[in-house]
C-alpha atoms as a PDB file:
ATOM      1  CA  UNK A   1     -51.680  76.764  41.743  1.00  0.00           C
ATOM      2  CA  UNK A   2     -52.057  74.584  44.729  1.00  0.00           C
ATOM      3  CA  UNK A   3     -55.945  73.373  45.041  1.00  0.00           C
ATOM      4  CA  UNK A   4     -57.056  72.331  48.365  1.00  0.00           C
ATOM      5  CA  UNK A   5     -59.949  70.430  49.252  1.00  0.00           C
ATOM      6  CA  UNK A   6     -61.852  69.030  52.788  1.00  0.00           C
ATOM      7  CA  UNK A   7     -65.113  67.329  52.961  1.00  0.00           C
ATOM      8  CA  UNK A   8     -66.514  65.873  55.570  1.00  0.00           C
ATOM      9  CA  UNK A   9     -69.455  63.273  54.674  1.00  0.00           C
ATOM     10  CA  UNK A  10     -71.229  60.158  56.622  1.00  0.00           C
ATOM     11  CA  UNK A  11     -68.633  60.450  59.175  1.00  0.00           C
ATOM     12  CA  UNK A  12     -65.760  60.163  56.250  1.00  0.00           C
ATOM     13  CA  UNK A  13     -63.044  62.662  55.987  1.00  0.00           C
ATOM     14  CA  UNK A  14     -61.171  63.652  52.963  1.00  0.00           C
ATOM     15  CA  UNK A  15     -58.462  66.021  52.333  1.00  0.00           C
ATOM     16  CA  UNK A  16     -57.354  66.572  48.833  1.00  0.00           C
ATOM     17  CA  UNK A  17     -54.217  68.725  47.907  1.00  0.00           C
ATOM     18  CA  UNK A  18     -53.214  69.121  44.296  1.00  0.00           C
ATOM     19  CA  UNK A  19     -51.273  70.876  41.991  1.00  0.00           C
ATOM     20  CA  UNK A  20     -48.236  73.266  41.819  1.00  0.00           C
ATOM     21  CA  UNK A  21     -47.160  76.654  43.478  1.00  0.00           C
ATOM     22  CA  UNK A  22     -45.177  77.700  40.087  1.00  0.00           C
ATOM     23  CA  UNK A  23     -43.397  80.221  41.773  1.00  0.00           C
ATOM     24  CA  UNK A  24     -39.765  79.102  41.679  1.00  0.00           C
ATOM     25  CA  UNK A  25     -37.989  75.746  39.369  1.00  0.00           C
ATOM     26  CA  UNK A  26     -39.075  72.066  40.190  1.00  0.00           C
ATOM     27  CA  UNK A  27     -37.256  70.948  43.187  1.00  0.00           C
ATOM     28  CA  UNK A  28     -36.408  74.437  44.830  1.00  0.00           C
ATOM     29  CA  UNK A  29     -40.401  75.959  45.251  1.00  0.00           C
ATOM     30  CA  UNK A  30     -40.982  76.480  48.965  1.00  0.00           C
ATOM     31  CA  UNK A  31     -44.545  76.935  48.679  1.00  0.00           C
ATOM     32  CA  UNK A  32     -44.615  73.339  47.540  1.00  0.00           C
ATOM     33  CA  UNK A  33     -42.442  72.077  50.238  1.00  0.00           C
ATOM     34  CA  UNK A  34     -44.100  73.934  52.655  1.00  0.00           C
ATOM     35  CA  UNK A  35     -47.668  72.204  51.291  1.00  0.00           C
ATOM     36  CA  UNK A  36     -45.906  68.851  51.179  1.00  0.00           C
ATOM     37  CA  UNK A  37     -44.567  69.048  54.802  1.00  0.00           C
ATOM     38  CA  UNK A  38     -48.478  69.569  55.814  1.00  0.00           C
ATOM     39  CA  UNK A  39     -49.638  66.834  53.295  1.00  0.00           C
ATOM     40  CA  UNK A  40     -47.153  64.478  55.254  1.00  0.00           C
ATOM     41  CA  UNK A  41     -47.371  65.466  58.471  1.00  0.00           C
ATOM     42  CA  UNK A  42     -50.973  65.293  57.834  1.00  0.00           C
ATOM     43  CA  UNK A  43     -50.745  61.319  56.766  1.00  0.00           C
ATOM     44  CA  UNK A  44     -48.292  60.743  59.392  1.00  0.00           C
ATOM     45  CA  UNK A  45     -50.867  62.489  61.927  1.00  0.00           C
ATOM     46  CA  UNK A  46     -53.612  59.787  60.514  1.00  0.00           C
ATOM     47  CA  UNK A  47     -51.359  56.649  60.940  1.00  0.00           C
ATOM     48  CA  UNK A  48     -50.584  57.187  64.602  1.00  0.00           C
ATOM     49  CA  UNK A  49     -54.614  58.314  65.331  1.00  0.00           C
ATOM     50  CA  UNK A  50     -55.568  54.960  63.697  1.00  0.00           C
ATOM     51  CA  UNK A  51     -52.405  52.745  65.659  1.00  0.00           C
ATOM     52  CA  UNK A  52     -54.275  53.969  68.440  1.00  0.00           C
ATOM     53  CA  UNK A  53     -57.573  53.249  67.469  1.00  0.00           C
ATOM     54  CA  UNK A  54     -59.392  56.823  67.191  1.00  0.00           C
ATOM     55  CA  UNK A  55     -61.179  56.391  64.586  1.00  0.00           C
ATOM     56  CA  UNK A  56     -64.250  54.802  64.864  1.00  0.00           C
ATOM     57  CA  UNK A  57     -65.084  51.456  62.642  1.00  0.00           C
ATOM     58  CA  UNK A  58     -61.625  49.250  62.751  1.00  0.00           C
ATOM     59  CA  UNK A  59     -59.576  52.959  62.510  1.00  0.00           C
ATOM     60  CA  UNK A  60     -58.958  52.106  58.484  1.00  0.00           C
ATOM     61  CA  UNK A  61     -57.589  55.365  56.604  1.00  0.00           C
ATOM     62  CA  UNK A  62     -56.180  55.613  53.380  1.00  0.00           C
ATOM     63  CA  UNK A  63     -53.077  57.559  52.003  1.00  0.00           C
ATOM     64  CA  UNK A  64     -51.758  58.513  49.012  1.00  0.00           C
ATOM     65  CA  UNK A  65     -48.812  60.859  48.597  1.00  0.00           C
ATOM     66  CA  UNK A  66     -47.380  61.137  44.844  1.00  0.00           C
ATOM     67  CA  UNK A  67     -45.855  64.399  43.242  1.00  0.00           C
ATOM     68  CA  UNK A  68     -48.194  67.287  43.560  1.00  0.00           C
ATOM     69  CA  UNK A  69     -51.057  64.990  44.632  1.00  0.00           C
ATOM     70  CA  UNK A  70     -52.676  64.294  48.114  1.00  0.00           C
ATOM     71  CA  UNK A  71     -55.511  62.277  48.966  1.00  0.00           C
ATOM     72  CA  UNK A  72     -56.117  61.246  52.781  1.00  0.00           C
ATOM     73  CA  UNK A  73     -59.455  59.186  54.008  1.00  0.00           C
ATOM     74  CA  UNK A  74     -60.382  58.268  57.379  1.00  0.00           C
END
């Protein structure tokens, strides 16, 4: 199962995606390559908001993608 999770606190973001659909072999699940596309278009979405500074306080985010874990912060 895929967990999702979004909290917003002080003016910090977080977005949290873990886990694994299950529903087809490693490698071929679309459910997780459908949540992976969103995870790094997500990241990808953060980088160019903070290139062009808006986010408040110096724009810093952080990012880190690994296999079947998410975590974004901005």
């Amino acid at each position: 199962m895929i967990f999702v999770e979004f909290v917003e606190s002080h003016g910090v973001l977080c977005l949290s995606i873990e886990g694994h659909a299950e529903t087809a072999p490693k490698g071929e699940d679309l459910i997780c390559a459908a949540a992976s596309t969103l995870a790094y278009t997500a990241a990808y979405s953060m980088e160019k908001l903070s290139e062009e500074g808006k986010f408040k306080d110096n724009g810093e985010f952080l990012a880190q993608l690994e296999p079947g874990d998410c975590l974004l912060v901005c």
